[in-house]
PDB file of N, CA and C in Angstrom:
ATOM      1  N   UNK A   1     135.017 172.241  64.075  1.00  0.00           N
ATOM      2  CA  UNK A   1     133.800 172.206  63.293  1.00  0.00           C
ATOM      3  C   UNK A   1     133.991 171.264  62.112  1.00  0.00           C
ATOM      4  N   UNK A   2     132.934 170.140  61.798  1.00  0.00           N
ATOM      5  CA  UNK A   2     133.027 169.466  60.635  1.00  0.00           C
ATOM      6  C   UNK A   2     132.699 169.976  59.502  1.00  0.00           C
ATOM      7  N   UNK A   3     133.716 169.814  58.588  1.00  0.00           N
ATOM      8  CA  UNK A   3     133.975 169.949  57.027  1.00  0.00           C
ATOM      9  C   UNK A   3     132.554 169.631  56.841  1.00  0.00           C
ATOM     10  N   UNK A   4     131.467 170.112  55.691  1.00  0.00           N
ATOM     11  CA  UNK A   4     130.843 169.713  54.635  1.00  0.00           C
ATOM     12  C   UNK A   4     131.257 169.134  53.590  1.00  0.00           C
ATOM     13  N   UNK A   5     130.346 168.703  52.848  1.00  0.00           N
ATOM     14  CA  UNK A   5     130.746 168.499  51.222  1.00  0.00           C
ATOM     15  C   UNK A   5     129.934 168.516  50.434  1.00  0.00           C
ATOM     16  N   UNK A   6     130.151 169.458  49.324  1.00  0.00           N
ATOM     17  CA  UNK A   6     129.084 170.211  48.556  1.00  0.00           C
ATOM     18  C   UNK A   6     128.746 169.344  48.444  1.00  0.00           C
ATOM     19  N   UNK A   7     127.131 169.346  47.871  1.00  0.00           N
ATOM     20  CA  UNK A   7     126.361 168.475  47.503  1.00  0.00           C
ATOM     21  C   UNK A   7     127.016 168.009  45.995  1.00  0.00           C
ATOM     22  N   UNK A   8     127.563 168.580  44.673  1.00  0.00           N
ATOM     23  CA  UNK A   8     128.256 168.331  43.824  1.00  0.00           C
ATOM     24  C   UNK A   8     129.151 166.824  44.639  1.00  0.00           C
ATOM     25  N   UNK A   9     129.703 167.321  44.965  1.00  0.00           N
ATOM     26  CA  UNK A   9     130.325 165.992  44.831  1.00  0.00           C
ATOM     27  C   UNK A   9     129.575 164.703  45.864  1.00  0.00           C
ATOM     28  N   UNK A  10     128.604 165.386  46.661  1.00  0.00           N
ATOM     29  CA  UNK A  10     127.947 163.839  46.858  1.00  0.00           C
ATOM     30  C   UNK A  10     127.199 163.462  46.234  1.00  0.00           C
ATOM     31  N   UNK A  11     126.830 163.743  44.967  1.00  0.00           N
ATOM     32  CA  UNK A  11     125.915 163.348  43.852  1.00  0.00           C
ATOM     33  C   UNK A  11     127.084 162.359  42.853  1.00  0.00           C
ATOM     34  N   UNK A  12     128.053 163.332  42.540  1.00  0.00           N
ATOM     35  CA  UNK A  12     128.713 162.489  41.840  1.00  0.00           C
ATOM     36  C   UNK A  12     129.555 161.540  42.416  1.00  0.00           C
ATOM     37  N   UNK A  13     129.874 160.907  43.973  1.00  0.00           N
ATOM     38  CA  UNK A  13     130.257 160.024  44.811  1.00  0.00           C
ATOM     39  C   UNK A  13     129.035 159.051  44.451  1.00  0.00           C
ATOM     40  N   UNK A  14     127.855 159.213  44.689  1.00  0.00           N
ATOM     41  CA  UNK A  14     127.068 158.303  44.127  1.00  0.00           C
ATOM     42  C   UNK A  14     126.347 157.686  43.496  1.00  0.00           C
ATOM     43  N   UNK A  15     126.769 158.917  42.157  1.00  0.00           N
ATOM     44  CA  UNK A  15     126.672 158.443  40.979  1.00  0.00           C
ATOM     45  C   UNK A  15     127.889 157.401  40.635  1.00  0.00           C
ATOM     46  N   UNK A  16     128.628 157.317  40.971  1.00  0.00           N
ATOM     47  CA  UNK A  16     129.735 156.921  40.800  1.00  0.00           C
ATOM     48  C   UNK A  16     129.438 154.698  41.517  1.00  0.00           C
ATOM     49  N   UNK A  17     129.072 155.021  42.489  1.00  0.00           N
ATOM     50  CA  UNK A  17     128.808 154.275  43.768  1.00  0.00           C
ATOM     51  C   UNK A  17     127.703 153.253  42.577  1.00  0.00           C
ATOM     52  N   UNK A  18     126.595 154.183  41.722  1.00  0.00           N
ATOM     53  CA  UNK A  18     125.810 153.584  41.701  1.00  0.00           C
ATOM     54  C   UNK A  18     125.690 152.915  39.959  1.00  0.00           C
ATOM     55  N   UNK A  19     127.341 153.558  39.270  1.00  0.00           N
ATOM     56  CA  UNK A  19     127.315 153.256  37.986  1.00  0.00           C
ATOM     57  C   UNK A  19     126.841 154.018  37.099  1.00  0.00           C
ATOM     58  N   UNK A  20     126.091 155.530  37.978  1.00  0.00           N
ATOM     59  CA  UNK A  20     125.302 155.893  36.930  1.00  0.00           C
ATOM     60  C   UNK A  20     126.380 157.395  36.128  1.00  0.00           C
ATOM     61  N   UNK A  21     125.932 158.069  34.914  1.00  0.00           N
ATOM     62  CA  UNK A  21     126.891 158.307  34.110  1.00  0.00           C
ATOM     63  C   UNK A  21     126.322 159.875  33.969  1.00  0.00           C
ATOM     64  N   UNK A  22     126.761 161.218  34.090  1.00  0.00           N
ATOM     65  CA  UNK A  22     126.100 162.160  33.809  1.00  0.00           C
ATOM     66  C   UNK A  22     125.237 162.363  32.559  1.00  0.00           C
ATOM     67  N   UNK A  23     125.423 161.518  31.365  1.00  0.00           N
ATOM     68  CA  UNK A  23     124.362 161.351  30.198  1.00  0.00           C
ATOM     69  C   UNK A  23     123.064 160.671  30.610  1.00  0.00           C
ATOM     70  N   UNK A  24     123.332 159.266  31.412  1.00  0.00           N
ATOM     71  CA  UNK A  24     121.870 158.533  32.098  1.00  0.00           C
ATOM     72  C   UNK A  24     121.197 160.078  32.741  1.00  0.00           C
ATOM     73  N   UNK A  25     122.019 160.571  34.058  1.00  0.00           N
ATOM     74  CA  UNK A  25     121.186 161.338  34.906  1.00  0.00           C
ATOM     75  C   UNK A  25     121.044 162.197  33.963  1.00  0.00           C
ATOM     76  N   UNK A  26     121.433 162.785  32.708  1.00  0.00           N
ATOM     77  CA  UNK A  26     120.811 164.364  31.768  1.00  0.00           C
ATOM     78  C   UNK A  26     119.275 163.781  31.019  1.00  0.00           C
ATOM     79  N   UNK A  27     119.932 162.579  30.674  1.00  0.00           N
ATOM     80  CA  UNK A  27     118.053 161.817  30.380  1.00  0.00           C
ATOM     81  C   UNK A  27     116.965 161.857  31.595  1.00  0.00           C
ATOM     82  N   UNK A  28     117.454 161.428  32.659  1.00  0.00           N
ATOM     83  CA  UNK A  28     116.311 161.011  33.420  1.00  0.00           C
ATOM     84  C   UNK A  28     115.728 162.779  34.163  1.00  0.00           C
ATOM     85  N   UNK A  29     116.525 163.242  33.663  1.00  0.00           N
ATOM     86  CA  UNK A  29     115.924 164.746  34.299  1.00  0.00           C
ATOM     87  C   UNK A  29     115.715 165.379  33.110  1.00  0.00           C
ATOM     88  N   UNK A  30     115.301 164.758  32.472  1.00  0.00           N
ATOM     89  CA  UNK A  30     115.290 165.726  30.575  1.00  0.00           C
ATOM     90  C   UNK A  30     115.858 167.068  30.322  1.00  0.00           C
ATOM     91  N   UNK A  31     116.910 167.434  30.770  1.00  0.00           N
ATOM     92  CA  UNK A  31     118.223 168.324  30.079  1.00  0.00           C
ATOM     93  C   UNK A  31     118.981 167.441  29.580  1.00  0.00           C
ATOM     94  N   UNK A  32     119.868 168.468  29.138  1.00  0.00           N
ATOM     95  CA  UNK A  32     120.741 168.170  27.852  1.00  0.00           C
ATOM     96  C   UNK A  32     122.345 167.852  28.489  1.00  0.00           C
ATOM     97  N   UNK A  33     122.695 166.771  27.718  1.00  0.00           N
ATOM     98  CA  UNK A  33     124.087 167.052  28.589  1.00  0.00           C
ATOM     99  C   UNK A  33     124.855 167.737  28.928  1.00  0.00           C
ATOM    100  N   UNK A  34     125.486 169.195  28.066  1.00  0.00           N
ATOM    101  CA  UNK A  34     125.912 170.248  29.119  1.00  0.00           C
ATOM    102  C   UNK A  34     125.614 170.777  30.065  1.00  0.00           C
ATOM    103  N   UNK A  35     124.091 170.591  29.954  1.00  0.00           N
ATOM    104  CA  UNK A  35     123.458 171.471  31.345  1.00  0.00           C
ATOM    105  C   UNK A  35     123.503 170.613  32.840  1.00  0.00           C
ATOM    106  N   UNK A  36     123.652 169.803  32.657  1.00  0.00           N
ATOM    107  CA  UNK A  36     123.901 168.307  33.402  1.00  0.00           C
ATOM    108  C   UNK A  36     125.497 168.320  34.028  1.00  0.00           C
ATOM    109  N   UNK A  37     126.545 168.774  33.131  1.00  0.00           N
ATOM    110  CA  UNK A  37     127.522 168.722  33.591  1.00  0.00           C
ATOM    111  C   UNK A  37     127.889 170.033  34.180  1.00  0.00           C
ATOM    112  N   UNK A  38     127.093 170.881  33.886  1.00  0.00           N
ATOM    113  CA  UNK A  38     126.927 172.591  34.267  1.00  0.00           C
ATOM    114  C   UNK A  38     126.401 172.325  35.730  1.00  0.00           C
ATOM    115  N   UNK A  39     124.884 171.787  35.727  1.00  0.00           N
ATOM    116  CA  UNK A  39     125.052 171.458  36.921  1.00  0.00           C
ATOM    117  C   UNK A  39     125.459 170.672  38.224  1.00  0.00           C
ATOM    118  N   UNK A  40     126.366 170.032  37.748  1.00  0.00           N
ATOM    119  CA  UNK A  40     126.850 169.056  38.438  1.00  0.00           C
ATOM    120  C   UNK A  40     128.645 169.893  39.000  1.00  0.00           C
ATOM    121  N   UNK A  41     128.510 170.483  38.278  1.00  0.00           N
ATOM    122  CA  UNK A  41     130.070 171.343  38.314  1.00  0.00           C
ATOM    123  C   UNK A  41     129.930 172.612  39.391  1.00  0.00           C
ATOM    124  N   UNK A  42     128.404 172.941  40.104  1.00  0.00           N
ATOM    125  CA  UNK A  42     128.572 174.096  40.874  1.00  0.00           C
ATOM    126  C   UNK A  42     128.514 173.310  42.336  1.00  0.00           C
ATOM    127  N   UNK A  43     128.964 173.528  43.193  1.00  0.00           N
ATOM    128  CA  UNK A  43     128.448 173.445  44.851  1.00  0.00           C
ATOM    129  C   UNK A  43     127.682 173.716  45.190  1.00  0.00           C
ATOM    130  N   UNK A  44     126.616 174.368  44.496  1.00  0.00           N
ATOM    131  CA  UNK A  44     124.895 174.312  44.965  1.00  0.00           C
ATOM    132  C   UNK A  44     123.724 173.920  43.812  1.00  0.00           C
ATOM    133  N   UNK A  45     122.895 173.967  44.636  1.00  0.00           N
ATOM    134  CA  UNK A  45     122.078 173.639  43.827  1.00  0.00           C
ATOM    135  C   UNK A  45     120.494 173.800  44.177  1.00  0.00           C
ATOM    136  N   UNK A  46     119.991 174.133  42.818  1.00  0.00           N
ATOM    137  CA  UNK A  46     118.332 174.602  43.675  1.00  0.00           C
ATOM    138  C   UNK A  46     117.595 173.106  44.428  1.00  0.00           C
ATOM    139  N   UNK A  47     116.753 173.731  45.579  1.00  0.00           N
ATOM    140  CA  UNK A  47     115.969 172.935  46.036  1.00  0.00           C
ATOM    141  C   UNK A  47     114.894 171.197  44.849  1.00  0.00           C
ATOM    142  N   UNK A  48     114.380 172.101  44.663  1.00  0.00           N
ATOM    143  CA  UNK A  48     113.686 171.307  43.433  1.00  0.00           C
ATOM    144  C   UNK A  48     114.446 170.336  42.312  1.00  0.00           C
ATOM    145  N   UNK A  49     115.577 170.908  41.919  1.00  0.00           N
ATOM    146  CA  UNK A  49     116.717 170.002  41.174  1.00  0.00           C
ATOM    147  C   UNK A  49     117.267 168.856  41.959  1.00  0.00           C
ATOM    148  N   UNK A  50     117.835 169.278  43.188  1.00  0.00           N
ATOM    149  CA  UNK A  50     117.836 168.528  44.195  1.00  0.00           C
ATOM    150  C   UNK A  50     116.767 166.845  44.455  1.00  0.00           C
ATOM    151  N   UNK A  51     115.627 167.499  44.644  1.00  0.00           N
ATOM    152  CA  UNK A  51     114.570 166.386  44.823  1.00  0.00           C
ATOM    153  C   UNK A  51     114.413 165.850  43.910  1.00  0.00           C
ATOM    154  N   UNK A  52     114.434 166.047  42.318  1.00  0.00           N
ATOM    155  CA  UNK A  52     114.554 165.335  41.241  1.00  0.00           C
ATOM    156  C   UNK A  52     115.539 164.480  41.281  1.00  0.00           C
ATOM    157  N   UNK A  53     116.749 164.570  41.814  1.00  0.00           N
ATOM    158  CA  UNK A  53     117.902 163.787  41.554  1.00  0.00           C
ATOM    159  C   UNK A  53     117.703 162.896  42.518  1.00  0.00           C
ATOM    160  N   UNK A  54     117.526 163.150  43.760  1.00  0.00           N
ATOM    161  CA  UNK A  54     116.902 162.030  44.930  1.00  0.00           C
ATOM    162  C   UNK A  54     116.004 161.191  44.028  1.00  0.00           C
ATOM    163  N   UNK A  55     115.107 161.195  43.436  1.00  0.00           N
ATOM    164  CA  UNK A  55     114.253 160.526  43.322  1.00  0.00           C
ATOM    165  C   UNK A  55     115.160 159.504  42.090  1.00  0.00           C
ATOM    166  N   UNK A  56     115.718 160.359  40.874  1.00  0.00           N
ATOM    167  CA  UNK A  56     116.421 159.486  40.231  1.00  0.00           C
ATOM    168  C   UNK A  56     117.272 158.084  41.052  1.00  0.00           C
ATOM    169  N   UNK A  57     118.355 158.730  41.803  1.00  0.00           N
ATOM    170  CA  UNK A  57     119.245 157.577  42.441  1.00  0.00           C
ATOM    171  C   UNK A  57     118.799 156.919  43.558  1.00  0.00           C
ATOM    172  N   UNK A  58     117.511 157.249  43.893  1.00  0.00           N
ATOM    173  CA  UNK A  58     116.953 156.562  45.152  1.00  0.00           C
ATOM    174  C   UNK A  58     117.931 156.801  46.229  1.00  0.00           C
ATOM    175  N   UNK A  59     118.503 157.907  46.627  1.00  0.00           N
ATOM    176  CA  UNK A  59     118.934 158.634  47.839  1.00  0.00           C
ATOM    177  C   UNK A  59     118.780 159.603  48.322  1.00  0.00           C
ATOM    178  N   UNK A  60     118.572 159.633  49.816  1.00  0.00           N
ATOM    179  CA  UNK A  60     117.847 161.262  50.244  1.00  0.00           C
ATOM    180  C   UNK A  60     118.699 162.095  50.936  1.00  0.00           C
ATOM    181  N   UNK A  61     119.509 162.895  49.814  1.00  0.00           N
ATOM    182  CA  UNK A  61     120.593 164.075  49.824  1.00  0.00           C
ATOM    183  C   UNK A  61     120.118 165.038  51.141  1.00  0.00           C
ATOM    184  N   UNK A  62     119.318 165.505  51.241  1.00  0.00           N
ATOM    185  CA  UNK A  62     118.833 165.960  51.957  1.00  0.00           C
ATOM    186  C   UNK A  62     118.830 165.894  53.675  1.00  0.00           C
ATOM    187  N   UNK A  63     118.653 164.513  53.262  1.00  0.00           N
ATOM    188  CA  UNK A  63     119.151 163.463  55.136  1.00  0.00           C
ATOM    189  C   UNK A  63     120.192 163.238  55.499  1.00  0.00           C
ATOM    190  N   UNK A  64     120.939 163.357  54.403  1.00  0.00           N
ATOM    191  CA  UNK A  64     122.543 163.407  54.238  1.00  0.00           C
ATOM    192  C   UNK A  64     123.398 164.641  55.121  1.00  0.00           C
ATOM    193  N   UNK A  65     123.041 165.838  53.872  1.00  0.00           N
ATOM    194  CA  UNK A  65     122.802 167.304  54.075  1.00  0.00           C
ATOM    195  C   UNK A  65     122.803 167.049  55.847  1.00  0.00           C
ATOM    196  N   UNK A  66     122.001 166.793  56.213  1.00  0.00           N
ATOM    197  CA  UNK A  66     121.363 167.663  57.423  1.00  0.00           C
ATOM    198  C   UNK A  66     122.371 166.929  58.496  1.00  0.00           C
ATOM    199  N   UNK A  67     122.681 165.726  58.488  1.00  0.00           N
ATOM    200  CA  UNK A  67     123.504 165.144  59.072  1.00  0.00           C
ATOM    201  C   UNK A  67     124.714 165.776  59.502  1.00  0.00           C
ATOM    202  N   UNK A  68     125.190 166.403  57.946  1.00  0.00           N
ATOM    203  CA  UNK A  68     126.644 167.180  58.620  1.00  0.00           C
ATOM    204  C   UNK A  68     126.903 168.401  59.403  1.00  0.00           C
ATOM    205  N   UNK A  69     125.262 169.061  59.660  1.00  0.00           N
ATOM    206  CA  UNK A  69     124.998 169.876  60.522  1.00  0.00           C
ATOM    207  C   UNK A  69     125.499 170.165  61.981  1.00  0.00           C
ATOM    208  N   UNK A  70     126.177 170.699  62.686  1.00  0.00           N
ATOM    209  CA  UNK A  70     126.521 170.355  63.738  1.00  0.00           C
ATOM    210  C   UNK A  70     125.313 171.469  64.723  1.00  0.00           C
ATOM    211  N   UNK A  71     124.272 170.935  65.098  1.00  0.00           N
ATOM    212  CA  UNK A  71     123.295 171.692  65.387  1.00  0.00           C
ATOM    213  C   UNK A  71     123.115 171.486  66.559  1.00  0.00           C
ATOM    214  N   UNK A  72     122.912 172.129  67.749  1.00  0.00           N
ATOM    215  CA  UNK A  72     122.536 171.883  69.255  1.00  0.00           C
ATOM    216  C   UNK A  72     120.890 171.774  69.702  1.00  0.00           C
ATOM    217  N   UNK A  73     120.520 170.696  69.702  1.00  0.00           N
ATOM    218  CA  UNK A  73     119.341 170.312  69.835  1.00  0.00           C
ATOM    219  C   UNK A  73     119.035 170.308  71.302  1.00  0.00           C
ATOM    220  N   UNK A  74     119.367 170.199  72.023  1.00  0.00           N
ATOM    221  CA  UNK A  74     119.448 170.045  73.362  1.00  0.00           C
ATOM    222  C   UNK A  74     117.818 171.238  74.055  1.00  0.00           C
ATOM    223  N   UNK A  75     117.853 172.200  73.648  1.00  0.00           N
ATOM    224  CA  UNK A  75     116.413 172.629  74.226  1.00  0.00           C
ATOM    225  C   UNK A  75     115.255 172.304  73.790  1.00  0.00           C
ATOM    226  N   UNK A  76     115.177 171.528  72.822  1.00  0.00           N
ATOM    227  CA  UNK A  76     114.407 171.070  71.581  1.00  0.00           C
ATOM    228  C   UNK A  76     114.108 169.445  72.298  1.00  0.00           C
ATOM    229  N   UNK A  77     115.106 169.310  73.084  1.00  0.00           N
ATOM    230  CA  UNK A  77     114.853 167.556  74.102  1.00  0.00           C
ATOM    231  C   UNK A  77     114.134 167.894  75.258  1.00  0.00           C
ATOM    232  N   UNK A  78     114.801 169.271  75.996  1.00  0.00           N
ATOM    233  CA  UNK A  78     114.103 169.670  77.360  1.00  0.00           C
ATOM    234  C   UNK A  78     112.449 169.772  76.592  1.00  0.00           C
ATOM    235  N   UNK A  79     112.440 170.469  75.991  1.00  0.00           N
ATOM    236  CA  UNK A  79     110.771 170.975  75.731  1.00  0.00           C
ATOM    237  C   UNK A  79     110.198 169.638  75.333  1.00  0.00           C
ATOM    238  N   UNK A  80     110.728 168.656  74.490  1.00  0.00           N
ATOM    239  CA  UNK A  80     109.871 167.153  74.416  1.00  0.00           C
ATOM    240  C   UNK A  80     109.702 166.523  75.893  1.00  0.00           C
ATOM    241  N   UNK A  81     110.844 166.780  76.885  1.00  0.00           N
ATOM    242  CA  UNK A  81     110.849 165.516  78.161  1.00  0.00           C
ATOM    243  C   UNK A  81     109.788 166.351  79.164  1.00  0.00           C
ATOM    244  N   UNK A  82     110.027 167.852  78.690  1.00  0.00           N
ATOM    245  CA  UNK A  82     108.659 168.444  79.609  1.00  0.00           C
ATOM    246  C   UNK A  82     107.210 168.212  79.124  1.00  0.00           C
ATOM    247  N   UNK A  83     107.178 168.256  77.846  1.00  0.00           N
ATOM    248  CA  UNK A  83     105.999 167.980  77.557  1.00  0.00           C
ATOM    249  C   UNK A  83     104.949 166.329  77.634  1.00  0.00           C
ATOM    250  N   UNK A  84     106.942 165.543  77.580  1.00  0.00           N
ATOM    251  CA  UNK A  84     106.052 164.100  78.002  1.00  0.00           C
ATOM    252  C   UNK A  84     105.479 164.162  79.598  1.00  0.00           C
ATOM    253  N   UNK A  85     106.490 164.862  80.137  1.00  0.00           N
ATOM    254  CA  UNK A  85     105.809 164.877  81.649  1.00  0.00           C
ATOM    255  C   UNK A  85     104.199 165.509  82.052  1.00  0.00           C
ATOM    256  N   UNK A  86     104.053 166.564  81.621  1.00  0.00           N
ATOM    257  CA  UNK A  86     103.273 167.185  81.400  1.00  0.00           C
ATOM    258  C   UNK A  86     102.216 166.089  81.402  1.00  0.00           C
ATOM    259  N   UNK A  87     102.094 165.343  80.046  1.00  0.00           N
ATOM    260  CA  UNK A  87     101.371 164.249  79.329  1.00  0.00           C
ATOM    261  C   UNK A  87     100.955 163.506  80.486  1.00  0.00           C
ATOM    262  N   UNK A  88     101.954 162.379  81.201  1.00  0.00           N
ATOM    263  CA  UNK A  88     102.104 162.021  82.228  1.00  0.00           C
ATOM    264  C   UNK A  88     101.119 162.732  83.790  1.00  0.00           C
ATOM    265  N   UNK A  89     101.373 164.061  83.807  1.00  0.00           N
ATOM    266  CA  UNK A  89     100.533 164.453  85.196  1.00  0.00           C
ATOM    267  C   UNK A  89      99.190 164.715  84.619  1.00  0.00           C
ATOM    268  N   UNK A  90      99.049 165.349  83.391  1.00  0.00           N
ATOM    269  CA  UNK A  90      97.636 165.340  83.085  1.00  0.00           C
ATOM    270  C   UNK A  90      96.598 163.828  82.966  1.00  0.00           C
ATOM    271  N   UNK A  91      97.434 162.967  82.852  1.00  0.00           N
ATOM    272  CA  UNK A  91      96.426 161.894  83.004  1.00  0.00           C
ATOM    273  C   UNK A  91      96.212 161.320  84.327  1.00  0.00           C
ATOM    274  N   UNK A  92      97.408 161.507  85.094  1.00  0.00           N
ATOM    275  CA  UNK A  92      97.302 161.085  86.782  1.00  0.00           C
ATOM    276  C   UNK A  92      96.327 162.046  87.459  1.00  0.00           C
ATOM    277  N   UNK A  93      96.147 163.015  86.874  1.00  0.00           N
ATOM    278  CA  UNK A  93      95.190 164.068  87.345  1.00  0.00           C
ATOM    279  C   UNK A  93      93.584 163.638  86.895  1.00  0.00           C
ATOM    280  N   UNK A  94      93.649 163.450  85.573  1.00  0.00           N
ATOM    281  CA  UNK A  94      92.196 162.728  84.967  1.00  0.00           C
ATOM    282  C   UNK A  94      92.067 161.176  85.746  1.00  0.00           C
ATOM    283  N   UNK A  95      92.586 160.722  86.380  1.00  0.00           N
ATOM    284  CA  UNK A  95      91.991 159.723  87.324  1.00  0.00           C
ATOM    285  C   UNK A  95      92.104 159.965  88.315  1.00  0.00           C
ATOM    286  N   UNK A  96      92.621 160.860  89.049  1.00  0.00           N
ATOM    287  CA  UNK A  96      92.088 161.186  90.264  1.00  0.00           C
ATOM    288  C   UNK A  96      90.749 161.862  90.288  1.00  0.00           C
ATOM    289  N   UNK A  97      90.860 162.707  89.378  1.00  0.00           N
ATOM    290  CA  UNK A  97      89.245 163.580  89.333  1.00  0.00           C
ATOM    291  C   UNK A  97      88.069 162.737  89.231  1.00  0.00           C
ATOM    292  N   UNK A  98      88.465 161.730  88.015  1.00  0.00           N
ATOM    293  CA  UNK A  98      87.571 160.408  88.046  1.00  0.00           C
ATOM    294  C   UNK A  98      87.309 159.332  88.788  1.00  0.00           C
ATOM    295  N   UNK A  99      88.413 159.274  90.288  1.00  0.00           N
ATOM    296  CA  UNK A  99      88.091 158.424  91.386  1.00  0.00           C
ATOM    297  C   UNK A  99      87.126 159.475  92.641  1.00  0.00           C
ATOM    298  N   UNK A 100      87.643 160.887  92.494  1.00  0.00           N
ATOM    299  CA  UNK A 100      86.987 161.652  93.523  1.00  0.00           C
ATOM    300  C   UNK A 100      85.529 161.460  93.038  1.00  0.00           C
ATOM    301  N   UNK A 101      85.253 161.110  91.756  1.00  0.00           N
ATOM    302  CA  UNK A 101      83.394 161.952  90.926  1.00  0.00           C
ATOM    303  C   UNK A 101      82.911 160.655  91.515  1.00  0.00           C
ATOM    304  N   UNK A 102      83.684 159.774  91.433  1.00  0.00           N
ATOM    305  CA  UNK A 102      82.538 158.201  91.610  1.00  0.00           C
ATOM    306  C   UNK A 102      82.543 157.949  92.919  1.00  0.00           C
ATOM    307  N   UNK A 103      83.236 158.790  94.008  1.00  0.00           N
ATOM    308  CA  UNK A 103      83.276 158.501  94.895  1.00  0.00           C
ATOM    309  C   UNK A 103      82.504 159.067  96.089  1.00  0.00           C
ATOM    310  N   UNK A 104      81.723 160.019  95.665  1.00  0.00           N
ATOM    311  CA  UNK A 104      80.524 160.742  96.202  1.00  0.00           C
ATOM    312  C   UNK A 104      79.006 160.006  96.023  1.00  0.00           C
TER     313      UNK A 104
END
């Protein structure tokens, strides 16, 4: 199973990446600098704090996040490839019905 990594430190990997300084990011989210380094010091973090900081560094933590997921999607493909099929016979069906109507 793949390791995570708190979001803490992928904030400060690219804060780091991007020059920026926990005093810039305590301004641009208007807290104060302890609270900034308070939150930057836990492994979680609320939703909403989160999206503020995305928006600061122009990166989407989130897409990140989900990446290291090791999630089995696989019935989630069957139900799309059935439903394209599906898609597929319902229209081969709407022109046949529409060659039988004109054809009387």
């Amino acid at each position: 199973m793949k390791k995570h990594r708190p979001i803490n430190e992928l904030i400060h990997l690219e804060m780091k990446k991007q020059g920026f300084r926990c005093p810039d990011l305590a301004r641009r989210l208007h807290l104060s600098n302890s609270s900034t380094y308070y939150l930057l010091s836990r492994p979680t973090i609320q939703i909403d704090r989160l999206w503020e900081i995305c928006e600061v560094l122009q990166i989407n933590f989130f897409h990140i996040l989900s990446n290291q997921l090791q999630i089995d999607n696989s019935e989630q493909l069957f139900i799309d490839e059935e439903k394209e099929a599906l898609k597929a016979e319902n229209k081969t069906l709407k022109e046949v019905i529409k060659l039988l109507g004109s054809g009387s």
